[in-house]
N, C-alpha and C. Protein backbone atom coordinates (compact mmCIF):
# COMPACT_ATOMS: atom_id res chain seq x y z
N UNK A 1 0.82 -1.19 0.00
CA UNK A 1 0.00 0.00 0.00
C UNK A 1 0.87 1.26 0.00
N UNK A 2 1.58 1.58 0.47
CA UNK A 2 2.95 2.46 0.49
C UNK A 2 3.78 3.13 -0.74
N UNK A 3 3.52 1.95 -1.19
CA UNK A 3 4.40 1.83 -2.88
C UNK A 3 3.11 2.49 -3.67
N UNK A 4 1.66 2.40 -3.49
CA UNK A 4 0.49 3.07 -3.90
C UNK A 4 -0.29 4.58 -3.46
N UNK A 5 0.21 4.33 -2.10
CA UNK A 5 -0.43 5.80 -1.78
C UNK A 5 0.77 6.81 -1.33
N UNK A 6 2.27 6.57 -1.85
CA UNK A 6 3.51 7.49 -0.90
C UNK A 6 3.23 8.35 -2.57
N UNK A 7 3.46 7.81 -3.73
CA UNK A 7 3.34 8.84 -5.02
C UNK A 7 1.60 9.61 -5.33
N UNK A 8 1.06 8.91 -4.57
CA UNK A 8 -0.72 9.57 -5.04
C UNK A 8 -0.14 10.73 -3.91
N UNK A 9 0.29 10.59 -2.62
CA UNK A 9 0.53 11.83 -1.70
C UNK A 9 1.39 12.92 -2.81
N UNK A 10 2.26 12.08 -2.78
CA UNK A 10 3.41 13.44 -4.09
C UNK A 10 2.84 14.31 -4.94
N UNK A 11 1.66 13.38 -5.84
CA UNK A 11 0.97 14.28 -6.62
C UNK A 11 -0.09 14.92 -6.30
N UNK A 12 -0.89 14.80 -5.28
CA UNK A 12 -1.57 15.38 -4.44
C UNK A 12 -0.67 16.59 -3.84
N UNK A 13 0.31 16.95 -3.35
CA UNK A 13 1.16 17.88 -3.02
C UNK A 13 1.71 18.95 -4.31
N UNK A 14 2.11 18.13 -4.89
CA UNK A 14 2.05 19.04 -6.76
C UNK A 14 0.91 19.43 -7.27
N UNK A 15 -0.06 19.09 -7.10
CA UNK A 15 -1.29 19.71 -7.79
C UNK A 15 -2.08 21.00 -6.94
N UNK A 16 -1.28 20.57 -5.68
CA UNK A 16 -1.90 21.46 -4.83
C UNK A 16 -1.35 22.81 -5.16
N UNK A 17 0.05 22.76 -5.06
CA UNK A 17 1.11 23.78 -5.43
C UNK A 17 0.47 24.81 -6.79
N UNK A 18 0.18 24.05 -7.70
CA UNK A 18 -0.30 24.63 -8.82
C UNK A 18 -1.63 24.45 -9.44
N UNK A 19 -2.63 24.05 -8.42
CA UNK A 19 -3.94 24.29 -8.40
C UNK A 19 -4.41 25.56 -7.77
N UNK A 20 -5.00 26.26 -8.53
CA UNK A 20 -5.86 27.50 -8.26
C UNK A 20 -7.50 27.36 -8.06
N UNK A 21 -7.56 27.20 -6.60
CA UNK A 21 -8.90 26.88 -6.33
C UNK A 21 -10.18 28.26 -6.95
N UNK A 22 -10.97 27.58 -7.04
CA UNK A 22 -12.05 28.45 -6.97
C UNK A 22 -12.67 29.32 -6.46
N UNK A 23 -13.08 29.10 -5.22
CA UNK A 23 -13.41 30.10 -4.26
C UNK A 23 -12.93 29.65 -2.71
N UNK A 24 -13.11 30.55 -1.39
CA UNK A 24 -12.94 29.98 -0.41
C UNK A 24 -13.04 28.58 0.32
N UNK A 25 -14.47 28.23 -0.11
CA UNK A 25 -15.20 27.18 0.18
C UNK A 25 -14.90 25.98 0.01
N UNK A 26 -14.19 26.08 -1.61
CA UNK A 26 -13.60 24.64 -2.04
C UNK A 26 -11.74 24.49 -1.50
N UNK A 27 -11.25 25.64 -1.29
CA UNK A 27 -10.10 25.68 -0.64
C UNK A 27 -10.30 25.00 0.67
N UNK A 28 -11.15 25.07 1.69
CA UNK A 28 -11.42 25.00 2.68
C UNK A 28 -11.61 23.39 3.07
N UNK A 29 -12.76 23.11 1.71
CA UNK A 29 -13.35 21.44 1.40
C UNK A 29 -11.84 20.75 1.54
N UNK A 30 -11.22 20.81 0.60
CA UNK A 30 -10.30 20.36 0.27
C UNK A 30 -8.69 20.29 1.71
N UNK A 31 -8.95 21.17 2.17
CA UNK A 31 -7.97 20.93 3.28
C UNK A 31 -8.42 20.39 4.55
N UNK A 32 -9.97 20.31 5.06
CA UNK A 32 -10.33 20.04 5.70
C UNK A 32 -11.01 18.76 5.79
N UNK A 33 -11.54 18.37 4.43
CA UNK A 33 -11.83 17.11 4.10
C UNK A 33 -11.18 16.12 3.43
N UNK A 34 -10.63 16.64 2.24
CA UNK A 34 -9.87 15.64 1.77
C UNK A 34 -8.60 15.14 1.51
N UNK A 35 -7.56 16.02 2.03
CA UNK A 35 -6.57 16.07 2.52
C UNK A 35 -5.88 15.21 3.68
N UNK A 36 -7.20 15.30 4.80
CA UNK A 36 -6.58 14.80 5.72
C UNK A 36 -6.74 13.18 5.61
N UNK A 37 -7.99 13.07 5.20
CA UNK A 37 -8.45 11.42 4.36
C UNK A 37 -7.17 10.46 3.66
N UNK A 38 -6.43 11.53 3.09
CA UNK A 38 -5.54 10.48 2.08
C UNK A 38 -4.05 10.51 3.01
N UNK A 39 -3.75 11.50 3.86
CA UNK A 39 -2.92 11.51 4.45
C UNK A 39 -2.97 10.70 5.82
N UNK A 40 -4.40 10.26 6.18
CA UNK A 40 -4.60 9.56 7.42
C UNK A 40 -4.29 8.09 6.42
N UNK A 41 -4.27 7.83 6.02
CA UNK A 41 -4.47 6.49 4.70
C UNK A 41 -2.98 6.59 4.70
N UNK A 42 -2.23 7.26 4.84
CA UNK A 42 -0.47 6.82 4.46
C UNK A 42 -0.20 7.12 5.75
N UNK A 43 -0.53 7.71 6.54
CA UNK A 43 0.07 7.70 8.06
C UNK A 43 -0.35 6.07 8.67
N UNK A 44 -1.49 5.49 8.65
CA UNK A 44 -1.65 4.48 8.94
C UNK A 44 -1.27 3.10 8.38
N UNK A 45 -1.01 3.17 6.76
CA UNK A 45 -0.07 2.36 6.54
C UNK A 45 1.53 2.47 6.43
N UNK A 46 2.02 3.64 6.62
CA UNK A 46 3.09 4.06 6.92
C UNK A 46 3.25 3.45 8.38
N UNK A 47 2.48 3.33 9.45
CA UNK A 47 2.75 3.07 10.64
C UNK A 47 3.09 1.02 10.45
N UNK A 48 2.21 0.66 10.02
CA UNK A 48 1.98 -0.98 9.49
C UNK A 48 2.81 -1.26 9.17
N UNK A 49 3.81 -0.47 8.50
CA UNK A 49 4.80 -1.12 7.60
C UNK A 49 6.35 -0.82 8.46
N UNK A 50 5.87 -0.21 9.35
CA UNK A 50 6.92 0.41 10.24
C UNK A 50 7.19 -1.06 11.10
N UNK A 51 6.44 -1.36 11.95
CA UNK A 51 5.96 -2.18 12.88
C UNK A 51 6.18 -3.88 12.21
N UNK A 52 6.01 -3.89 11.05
CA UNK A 52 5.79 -5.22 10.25
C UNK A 52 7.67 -5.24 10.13
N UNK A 53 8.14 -4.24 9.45
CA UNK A 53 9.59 -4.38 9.24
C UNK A 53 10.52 -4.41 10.47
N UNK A 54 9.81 -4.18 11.44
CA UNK A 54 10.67 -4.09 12.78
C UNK A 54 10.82 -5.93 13.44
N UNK A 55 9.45 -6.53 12.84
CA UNK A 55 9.03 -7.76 13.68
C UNK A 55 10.22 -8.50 14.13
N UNK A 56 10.42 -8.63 15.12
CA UNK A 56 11.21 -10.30 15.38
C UNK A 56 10.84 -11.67 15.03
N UNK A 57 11.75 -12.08 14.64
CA UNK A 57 11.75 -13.39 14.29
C UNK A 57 11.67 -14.29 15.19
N UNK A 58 11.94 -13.93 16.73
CA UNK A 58 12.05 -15.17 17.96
C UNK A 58 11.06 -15.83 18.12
N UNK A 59 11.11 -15.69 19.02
CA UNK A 59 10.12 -16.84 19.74
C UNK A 59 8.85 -16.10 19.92
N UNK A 60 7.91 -16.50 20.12
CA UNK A 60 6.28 -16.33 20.41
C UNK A 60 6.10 -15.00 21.29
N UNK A 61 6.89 -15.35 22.41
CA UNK A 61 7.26 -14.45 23.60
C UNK A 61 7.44 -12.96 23.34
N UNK A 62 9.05 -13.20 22.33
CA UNK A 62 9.47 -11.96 22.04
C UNK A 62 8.70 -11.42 21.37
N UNK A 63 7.90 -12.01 20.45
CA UNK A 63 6.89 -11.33 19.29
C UNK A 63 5.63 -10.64 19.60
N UNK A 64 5.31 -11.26 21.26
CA UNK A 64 4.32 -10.36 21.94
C UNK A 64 4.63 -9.72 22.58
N UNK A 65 5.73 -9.66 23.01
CA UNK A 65 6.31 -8.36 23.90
C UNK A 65 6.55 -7.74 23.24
N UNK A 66 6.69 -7.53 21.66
CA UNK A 66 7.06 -6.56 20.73
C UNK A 66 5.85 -5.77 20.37
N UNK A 67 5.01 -6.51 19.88
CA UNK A 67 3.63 -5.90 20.09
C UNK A 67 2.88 -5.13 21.04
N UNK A 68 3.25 -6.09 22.20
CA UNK A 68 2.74 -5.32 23.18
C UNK A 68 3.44 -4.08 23.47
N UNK A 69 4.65 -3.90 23.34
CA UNK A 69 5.21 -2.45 23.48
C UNK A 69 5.19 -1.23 22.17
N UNK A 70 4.78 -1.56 21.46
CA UNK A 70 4.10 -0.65 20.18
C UNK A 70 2.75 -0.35 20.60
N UNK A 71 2.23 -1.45 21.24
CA UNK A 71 0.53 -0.46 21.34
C UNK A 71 0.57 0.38 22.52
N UNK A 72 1.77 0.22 23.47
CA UNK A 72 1.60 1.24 24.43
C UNK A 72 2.33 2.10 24.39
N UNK A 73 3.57 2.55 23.57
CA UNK A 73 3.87 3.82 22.97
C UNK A 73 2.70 4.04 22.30
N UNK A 74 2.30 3.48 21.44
CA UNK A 74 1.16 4.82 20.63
C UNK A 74 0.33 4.88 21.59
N UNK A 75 0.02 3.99 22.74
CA UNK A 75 -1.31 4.81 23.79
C UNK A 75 -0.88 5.78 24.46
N UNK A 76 1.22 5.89 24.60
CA UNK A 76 1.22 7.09 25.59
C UNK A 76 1.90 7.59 24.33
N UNK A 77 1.49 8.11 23.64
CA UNK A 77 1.64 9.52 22.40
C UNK A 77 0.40 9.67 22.44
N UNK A 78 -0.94 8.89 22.45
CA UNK A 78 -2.21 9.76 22.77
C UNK A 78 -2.29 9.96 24.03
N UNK A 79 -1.64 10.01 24.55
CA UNK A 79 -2.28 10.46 26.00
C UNK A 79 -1.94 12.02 26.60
């Protein structure tokens, strides 16, 4: 997914650059709605692929203690 949505972000960032919106409204649509949509879509598989490439290979053990310490950094970054 990465390899699909890291260049749709690129050109989404270039078009933006040299897109001349219409009026306020659709400037507004567009940063507030659909912007954040495609960028939440590569932040979240950006995170997957983070986590997947990190995995250990050990034992059962290590592989849940690995897990288990990724979901509680990201619970204490929301917190």
């Amino acid at each position: 997914m990465m390899r699909f949505i890291r260049p749709l972000c690129d050109e989404l960032r270039k078009h933006t650059v040299n897109y001349q919106f219409r009026d306020e409204a659709e400037e507004i649509y567009f940063f507030k709605e659909l912007k954040p949509e495609v960028l939440s879509k590569y932040m979240y598989y950006n995170k997957i692929y983070v986590i997947e490439s990190k995995f250990p290979t050990g034992s059962d053990v290590a592989q849940k203690e690995y897990l288990y310490n990724e979901l509680n950094r990201d619970i204490q970054l929301m917190a």
